[in-house]
N, C-alpha and C. Protein backbone atom coordinates (compact mmCIF):
# COMPACT_ATOMS: atom_id res chain seq x y z
N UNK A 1 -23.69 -7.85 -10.74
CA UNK A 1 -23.75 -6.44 -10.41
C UNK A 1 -25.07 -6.12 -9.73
N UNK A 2 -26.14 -7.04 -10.31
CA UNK A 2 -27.45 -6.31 -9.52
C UNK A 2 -27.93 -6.90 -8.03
N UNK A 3 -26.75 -8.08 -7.74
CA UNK A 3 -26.76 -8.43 -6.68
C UNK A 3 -25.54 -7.77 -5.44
N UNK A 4 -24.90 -6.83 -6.20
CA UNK A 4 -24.00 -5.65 -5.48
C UNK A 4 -25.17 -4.65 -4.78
N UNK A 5 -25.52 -4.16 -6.00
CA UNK A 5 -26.30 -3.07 -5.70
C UNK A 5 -27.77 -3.60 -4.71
N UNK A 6 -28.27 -4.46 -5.25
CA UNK A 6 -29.13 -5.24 -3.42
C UNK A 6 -28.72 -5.24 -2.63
N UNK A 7 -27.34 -5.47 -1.86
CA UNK A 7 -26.40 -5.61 -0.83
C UNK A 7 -26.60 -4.20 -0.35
N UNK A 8 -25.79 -3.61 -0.85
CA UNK A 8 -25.44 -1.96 -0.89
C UNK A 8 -26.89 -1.53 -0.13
N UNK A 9 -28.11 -1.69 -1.06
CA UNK A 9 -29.08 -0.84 -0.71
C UNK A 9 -29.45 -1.90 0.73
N UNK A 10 -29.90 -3.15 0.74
CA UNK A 10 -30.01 -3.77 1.59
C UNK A 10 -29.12 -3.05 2.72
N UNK A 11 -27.85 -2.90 3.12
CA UNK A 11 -26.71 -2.48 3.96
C UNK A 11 -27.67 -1.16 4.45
N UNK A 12 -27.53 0.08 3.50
CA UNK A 12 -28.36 1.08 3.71
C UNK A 12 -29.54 1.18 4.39
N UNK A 13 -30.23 0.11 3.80
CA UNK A 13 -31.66 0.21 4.85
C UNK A 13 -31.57 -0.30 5.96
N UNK A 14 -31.03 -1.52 6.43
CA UNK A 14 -30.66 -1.90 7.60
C UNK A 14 -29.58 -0.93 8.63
N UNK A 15 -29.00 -0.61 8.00
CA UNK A 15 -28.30 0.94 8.74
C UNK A 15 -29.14 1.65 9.26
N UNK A 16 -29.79 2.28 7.99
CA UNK A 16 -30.88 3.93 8.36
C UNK A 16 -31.98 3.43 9.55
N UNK A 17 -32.09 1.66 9.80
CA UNK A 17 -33.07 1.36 10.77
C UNK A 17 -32.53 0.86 12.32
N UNK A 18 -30.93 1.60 12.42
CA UNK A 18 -30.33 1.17 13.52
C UNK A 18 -30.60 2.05 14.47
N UNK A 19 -30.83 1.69 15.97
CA UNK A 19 -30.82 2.65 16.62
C UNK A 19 -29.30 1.74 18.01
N UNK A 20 -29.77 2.48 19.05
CA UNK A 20 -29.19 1.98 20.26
C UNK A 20 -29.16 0.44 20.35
N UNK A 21 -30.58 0.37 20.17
CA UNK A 21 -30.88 -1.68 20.45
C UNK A 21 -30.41 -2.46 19.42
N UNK A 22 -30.42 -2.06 18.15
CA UNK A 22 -30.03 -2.67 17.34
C UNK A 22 -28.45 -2.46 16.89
N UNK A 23 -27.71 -2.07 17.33
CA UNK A 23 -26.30 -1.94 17.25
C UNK A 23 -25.33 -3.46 17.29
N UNK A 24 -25.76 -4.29 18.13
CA UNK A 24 -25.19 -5.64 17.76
C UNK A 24 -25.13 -6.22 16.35
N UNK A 25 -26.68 -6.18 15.92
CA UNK A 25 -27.13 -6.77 14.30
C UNK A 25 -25.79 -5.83 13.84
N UNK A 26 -25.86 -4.68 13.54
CA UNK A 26 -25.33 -3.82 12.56
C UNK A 26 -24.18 -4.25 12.67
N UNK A 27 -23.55 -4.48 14.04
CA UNK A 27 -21.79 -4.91 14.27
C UNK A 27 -21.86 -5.96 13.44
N UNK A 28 -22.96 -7.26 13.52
CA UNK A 28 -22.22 -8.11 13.12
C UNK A 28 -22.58 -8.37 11.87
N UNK A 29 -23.65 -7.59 11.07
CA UNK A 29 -23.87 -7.52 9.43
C UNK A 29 -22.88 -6.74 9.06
N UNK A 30 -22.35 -6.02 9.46
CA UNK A 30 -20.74 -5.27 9.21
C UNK A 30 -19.75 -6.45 9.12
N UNK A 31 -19.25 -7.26 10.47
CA UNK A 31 -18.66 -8.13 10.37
C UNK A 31 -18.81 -9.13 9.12
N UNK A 32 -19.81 -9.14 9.14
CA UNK A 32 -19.69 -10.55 8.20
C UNK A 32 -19.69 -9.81 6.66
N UNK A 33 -20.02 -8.63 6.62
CA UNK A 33 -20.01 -7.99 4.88
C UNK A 33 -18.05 -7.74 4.33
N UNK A 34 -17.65 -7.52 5.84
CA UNK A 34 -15.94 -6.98 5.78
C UNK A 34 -15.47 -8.65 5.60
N UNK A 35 -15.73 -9.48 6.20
CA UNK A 35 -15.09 -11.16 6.20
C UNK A 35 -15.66 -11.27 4.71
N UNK A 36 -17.25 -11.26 4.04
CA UNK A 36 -17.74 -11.52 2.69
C UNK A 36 -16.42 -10.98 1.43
N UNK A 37 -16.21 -9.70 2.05
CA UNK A 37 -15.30 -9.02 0.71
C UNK A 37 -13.61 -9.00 1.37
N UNK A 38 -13.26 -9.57 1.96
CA UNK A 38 -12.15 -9.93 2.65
C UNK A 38 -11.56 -11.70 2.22
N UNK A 39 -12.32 -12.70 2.70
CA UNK A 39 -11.95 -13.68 2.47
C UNK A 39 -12.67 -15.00 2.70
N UNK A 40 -13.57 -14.42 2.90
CA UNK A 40 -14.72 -15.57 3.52
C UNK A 40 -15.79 -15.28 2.08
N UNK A 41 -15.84 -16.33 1.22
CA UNK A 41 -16.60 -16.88 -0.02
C UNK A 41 -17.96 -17.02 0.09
N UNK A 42 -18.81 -16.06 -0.37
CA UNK A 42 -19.82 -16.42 0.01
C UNK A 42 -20.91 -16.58 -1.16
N UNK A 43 -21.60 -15.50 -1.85
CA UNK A 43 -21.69 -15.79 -3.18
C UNK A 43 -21.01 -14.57 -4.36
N UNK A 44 -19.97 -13.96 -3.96
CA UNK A 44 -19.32 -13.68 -5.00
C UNK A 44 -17.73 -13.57 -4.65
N UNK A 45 -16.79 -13.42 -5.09
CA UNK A 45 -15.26 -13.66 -4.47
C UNK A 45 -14.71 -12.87 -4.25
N UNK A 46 -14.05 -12.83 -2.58
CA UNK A 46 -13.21 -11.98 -2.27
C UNK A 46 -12.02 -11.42 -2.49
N UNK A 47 -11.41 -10.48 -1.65
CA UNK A 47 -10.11 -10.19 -2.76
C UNK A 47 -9.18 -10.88 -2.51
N UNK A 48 -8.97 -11.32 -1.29
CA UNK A 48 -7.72 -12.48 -1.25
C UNK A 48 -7.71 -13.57 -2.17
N UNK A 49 -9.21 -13.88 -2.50
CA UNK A 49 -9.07 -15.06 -3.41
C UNK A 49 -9.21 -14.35 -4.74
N UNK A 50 -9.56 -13.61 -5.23
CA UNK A 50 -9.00 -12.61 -6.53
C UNK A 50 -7.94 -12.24 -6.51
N UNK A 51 -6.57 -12.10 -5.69
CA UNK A 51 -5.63 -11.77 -5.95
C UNK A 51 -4.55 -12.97 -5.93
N UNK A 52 -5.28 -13.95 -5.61
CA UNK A 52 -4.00 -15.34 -4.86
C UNK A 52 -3.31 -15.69 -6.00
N UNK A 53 -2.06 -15.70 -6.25
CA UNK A 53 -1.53 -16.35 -6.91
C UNK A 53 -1.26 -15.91 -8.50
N UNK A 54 -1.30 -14.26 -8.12
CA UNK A 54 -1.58 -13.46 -9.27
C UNK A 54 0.07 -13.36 -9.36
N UNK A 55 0.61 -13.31 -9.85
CA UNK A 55 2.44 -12.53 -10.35
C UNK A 55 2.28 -10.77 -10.31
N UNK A 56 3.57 -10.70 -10.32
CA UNK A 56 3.53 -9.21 -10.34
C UNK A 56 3.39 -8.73 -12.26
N UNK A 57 3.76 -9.57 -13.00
CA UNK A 57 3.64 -9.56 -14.54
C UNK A 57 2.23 -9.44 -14.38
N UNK A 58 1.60 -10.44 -13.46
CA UNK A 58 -0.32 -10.36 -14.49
C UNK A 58 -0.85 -9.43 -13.67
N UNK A 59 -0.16 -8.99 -12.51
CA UNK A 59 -0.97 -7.88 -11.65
C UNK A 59 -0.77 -6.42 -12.59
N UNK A 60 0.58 -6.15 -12.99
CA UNK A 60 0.53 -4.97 -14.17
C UNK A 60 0.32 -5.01 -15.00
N UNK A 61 -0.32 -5.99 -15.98
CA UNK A 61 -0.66 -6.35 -17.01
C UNK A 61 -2.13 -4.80 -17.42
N UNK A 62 -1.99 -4.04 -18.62
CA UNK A 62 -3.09 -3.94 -19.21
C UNK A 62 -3.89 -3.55 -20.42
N UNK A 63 -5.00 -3.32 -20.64
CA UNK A 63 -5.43 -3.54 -21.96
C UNK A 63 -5.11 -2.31 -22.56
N UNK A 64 -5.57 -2.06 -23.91
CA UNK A 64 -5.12 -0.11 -24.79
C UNK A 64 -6.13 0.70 -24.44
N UNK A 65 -6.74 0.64 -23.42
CA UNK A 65 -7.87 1.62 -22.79
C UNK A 65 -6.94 2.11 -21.52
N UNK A 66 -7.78 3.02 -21.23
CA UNK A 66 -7.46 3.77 -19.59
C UNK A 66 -7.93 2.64 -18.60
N UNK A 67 -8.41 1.36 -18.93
CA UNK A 67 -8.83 0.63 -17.19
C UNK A 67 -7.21 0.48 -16.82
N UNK A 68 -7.81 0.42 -15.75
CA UNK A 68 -6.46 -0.15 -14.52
C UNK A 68 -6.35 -1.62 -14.84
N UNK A 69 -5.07 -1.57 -13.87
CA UNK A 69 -4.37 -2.88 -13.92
C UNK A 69 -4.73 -3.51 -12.36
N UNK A 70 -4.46 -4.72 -12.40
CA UNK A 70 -5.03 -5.74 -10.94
C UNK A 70 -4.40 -4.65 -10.10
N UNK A 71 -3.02 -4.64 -10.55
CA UNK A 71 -2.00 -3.88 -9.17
C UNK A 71 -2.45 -2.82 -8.90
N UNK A 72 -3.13 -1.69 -9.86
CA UNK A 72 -3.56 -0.04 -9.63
C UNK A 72 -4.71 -0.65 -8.92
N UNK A 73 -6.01 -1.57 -9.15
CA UNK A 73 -7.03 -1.58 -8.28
C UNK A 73 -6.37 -2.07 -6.50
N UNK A 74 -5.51 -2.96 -6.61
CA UNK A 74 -4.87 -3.46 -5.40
C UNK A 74 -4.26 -2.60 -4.36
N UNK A 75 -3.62 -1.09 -5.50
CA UNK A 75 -2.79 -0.25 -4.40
C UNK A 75 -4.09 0.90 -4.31
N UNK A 76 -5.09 0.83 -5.06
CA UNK A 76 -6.07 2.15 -4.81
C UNK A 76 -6.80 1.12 -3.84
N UNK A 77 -6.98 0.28 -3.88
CA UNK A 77 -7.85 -0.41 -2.02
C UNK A 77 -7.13 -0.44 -0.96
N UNK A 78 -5.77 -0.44 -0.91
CA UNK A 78 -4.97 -0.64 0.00
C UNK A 78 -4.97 1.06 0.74
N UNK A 79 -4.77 1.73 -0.11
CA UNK A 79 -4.63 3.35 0.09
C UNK A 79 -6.22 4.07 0.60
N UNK A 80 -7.51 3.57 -0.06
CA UNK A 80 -8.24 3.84 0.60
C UNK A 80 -8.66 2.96 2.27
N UNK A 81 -8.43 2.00 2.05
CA UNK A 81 -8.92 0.92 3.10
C UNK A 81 -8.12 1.17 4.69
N UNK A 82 -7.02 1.97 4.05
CA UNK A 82 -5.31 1.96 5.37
C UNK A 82 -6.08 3.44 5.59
N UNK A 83 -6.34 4.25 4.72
CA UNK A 83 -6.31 5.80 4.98
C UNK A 83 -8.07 5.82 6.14
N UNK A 84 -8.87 5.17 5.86
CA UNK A 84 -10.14 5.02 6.76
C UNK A 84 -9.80 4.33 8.15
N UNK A 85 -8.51 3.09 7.92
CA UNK A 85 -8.35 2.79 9.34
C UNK A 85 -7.97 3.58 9.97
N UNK A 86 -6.70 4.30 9.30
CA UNK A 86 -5.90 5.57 10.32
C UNK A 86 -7.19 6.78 10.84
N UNK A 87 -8.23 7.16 10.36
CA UNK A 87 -8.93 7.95 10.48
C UNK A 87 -9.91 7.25 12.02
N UNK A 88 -10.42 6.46 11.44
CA UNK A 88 -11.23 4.98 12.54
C UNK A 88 -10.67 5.61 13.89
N UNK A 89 -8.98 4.93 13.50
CA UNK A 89 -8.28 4.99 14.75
C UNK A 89 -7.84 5.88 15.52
N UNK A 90 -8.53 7.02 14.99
CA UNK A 90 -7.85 8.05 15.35
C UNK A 90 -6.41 9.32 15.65
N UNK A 91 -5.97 8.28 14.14
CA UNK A 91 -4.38 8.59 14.37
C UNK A 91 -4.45 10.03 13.20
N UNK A 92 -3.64 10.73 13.29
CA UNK A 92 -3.28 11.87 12.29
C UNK A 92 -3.05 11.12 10.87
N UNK A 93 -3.42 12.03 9.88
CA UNK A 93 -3.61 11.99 8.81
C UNK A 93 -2.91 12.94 8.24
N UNK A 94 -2.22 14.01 8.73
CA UNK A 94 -1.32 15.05 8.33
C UNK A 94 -0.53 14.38 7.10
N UNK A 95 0.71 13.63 7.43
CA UNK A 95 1.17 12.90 6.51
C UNK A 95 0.58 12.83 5.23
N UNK A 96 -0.51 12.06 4.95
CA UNK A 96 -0.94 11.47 3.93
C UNK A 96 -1.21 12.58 2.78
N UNK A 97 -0.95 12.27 1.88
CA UNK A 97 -1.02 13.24 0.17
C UNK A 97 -2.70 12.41 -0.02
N UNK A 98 -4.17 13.64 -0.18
CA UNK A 98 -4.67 12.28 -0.60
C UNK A 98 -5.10 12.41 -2.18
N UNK A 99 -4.75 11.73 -3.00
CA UNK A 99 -4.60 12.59 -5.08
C UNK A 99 -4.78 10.30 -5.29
N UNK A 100 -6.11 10.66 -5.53
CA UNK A 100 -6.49 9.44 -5.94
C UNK A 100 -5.88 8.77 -7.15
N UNK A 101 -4.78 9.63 -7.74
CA UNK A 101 -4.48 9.43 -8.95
C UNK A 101 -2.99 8.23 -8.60
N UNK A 102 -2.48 8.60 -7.31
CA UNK A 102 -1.19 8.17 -6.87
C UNK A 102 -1.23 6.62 -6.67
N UNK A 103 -2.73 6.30 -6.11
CA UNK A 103 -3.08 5.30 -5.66
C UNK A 103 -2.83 3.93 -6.34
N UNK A 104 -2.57 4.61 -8.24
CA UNK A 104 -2.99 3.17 -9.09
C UNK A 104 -1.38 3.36 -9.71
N UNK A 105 -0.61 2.54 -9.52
CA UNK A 105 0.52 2.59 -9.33
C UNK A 105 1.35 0.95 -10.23
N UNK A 106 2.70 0.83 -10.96
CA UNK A 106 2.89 -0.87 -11.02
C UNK A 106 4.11 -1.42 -10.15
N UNK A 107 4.09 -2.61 -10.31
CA UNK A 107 4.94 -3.50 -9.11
C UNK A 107 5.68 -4.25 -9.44
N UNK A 108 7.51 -4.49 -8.78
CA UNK A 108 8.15 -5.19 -9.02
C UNK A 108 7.23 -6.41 -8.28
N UNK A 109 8.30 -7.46 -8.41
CA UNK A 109 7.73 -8.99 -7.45
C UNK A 109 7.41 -8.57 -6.36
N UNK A 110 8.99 -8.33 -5.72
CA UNK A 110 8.65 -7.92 -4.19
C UNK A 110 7.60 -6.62 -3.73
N UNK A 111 7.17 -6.10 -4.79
CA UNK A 111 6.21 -4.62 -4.49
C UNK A 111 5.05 -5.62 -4.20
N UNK A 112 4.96 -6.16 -5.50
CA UNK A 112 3.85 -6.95 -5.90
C UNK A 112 2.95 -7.99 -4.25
N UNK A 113 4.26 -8.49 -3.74
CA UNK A 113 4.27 -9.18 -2.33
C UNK A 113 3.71 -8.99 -1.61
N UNK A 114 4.93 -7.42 -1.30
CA UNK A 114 4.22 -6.65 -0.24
C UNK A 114 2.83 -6.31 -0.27
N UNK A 115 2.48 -5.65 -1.11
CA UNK A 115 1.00 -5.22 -1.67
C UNK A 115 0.15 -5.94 -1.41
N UNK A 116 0.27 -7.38 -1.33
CA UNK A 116 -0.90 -9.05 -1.32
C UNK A 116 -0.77 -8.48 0.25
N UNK A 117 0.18 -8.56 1.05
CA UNK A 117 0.54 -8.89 2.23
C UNK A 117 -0.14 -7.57 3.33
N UNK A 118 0.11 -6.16 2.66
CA UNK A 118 -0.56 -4.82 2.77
C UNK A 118 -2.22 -5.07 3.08
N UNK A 119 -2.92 -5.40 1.83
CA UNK A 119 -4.18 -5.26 2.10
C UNK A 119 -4.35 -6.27 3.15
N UNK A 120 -4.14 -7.93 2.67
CA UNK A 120 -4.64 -9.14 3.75
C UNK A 120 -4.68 -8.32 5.34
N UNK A 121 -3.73 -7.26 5.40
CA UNK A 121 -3.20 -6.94 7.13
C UNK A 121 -4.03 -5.83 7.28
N UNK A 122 -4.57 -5.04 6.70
CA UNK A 122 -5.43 -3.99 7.05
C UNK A 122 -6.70 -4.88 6.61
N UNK A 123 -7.20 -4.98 5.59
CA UNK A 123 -8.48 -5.97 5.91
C UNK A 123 -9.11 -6.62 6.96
N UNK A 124 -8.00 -7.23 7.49
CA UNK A 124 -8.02 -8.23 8.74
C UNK A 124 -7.99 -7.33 9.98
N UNK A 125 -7.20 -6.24 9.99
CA UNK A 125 -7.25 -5.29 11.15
C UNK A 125 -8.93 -4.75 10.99
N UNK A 126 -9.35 -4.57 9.87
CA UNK A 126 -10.84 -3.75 9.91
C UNK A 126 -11.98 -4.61 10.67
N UNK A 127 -11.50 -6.12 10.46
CA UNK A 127 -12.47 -6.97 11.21
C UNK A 127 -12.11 -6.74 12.78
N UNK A 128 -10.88 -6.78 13.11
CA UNK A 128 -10.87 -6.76 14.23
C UNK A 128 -11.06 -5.52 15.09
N UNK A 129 -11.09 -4.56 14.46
CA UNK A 129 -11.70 -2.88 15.17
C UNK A 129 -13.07 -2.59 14.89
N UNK A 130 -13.76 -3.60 13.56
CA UNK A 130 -14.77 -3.52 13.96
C UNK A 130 -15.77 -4.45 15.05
N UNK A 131 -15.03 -5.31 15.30
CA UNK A 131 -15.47 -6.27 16.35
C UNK A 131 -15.22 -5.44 17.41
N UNK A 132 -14.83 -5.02 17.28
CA UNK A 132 -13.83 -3.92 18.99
C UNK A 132 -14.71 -3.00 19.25
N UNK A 133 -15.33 -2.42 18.03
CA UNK A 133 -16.14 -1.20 17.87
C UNK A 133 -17.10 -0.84 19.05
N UNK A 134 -17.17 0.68 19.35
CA UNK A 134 -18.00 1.22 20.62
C UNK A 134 -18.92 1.28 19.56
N UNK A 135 -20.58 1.90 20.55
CA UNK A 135 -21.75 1.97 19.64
C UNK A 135 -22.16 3.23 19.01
N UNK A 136 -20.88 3.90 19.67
CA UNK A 136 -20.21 5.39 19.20
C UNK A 136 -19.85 5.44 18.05
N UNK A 137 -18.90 4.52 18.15
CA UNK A 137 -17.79 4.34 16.56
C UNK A 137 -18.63 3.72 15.66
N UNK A 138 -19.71 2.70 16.41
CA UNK A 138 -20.75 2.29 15.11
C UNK A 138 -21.63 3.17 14.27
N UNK A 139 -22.20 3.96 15.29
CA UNK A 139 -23.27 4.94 14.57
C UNK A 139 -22.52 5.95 13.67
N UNK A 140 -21.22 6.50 14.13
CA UNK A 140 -20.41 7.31 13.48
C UNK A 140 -19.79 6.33 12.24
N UNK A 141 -19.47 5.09 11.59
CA UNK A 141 -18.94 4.64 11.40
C UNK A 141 -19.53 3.61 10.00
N UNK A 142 -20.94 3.33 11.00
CA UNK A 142 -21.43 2.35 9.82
C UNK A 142 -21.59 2.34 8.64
N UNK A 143 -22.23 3.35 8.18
CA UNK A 143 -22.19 3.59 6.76
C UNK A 143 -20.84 3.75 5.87
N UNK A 144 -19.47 3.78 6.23
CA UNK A 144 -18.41 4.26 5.91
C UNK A 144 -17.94 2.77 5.94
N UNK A 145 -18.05 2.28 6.80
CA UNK A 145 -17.34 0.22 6.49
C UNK A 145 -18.37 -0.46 5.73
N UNK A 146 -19.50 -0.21 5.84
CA UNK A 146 -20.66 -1.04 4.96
C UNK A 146 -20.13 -0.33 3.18
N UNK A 147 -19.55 0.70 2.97
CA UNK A 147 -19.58 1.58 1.65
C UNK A 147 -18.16 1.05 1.82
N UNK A 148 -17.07 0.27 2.15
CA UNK A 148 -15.46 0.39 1.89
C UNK A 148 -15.97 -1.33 1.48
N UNK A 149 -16.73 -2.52 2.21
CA UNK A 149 -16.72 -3.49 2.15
C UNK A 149 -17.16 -3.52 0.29
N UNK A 150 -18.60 -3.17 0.27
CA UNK A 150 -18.57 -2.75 -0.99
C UNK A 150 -18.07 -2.45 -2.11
N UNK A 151 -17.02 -1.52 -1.56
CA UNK A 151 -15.90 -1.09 -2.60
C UNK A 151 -15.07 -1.80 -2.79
N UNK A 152 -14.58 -2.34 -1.82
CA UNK A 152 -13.51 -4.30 -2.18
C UNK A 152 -14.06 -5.02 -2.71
N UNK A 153 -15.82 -5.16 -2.58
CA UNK A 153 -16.10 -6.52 -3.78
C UNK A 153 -16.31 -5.46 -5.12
N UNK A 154 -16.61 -4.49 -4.94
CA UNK A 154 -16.68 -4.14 -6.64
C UNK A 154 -15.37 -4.19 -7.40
N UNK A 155 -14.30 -3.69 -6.56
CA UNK A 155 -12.67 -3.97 -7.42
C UNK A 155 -12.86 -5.79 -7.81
N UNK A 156 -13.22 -6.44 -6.66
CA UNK A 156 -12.57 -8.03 -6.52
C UNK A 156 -13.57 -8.26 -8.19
N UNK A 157 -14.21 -7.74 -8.25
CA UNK A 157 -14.86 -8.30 -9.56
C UNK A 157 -14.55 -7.99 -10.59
N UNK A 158 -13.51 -6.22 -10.73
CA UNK A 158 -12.87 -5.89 -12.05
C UNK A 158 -11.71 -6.92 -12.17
N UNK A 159 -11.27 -6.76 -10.81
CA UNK A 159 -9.97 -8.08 -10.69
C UNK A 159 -10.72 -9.70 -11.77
N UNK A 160 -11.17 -10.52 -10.91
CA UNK A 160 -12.19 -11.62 -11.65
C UNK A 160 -12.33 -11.28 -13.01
N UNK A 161 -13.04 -10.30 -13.59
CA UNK A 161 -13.20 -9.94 -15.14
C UNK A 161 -11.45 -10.04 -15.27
N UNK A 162 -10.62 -9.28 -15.28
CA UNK A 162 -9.72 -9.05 -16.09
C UNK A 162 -8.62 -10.65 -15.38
N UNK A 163 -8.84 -11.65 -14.88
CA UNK A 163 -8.42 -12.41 -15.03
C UNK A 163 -9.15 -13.48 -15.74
N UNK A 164 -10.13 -13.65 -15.55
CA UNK A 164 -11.08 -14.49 -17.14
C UNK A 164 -10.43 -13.72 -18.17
N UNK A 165 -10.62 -12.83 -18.23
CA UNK A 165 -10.13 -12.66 -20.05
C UNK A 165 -8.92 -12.54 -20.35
N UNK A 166 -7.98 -12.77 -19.42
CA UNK A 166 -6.71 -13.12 -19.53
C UNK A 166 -6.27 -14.56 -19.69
N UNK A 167 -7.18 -15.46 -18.79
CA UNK A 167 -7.19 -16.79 -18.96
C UNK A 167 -6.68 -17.38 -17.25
N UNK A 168 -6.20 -16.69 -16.64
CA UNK A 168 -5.92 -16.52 -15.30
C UNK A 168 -6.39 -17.17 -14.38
N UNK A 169 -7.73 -17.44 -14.88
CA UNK A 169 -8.62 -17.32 -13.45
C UNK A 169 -9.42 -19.26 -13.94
N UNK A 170 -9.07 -19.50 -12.82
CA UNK A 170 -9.65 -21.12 -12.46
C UNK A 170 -10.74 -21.36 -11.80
N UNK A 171 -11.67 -21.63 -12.51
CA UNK A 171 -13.15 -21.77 -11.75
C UNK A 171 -12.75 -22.71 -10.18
N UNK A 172 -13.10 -22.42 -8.96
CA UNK A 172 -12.95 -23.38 -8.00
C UNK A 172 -13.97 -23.81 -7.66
């Protein structure tokens, strides 16, 4: 955790010191923080590899407290992560209900599937629009993908906890 919160603030300060010239660095310390909490292992685990090979049984699985289940953290990243691209991209947002409560949700198999298959495809789209990114969309932008990358490794780690103590989880 106290190597989250270094990141985070690290991210922050290197942001608040971006200007025009430095807009490449920022693209590609963006890039590589969205690949870090996406799928590329670096020193803590991403969510593809926190979610691989999870069932839809151990994804709804949960304890006699109010925490969430793998699947509620899985569909509340998917719902925030899709709702920032559509915004990114400039598409309408009319549609969308946004009641953070909707977000944590449970899953048949095939929900369960889709859901693995959901985030991997917007994740992967965020790398590639932010590679795409004007220095427009960066300055408007950075702090909002540096704070979502973030927010995928902090789930990928409730994920990690609640598969250790399930027994789930295989050191690699």
């Amino acid at each position: 955790m106290k190597q989250l919160i270094l990141l985070i603030g690290l991210v922050i300060f290197l942001l608040g010191c971006a200007d025009n010239q430095t807009t490449p660095e920022v693209k590609s310390l963006l890039v590589e923080q969205l690949k870090n909490s996406h799928s590329q292992q670096n020193w803590f685990v991403p969510t593809k590899i926190a979610i691989d090979g999870l069932t839809a049984e151990q994804s709804n699985w949960k304890d006699s407290t109010d925490n969430h289940s793998i699947g509620e953290l899985v569909s509340h990243l998917v719902f925030w992560s899709e709702m920032n691209l559509r915004a990114f991209k400039g598409e309408d947002l009319g549609d969308l209900e946004v009641d953070n409560k909707e977000t944590f949700k449970t899953y048949t198999h095939q929900e369960w599937q889709d859901l693995v298959h959901r985030l991997d495809s917007i994740q992967s789209e965020w790398l590639v629009v932010t590679e795409k990114a004007t220095d427009q969309q960066l300055t408007e932008w950075s702090s909002e993908i540096a704070n979502m990358a973030a927010h995928s490794a902090y789930h990928a780690g409730q994920i990690i906890y609640i598969r250790k103590r399930n027994g789930w989880w295989k050191k690699k």
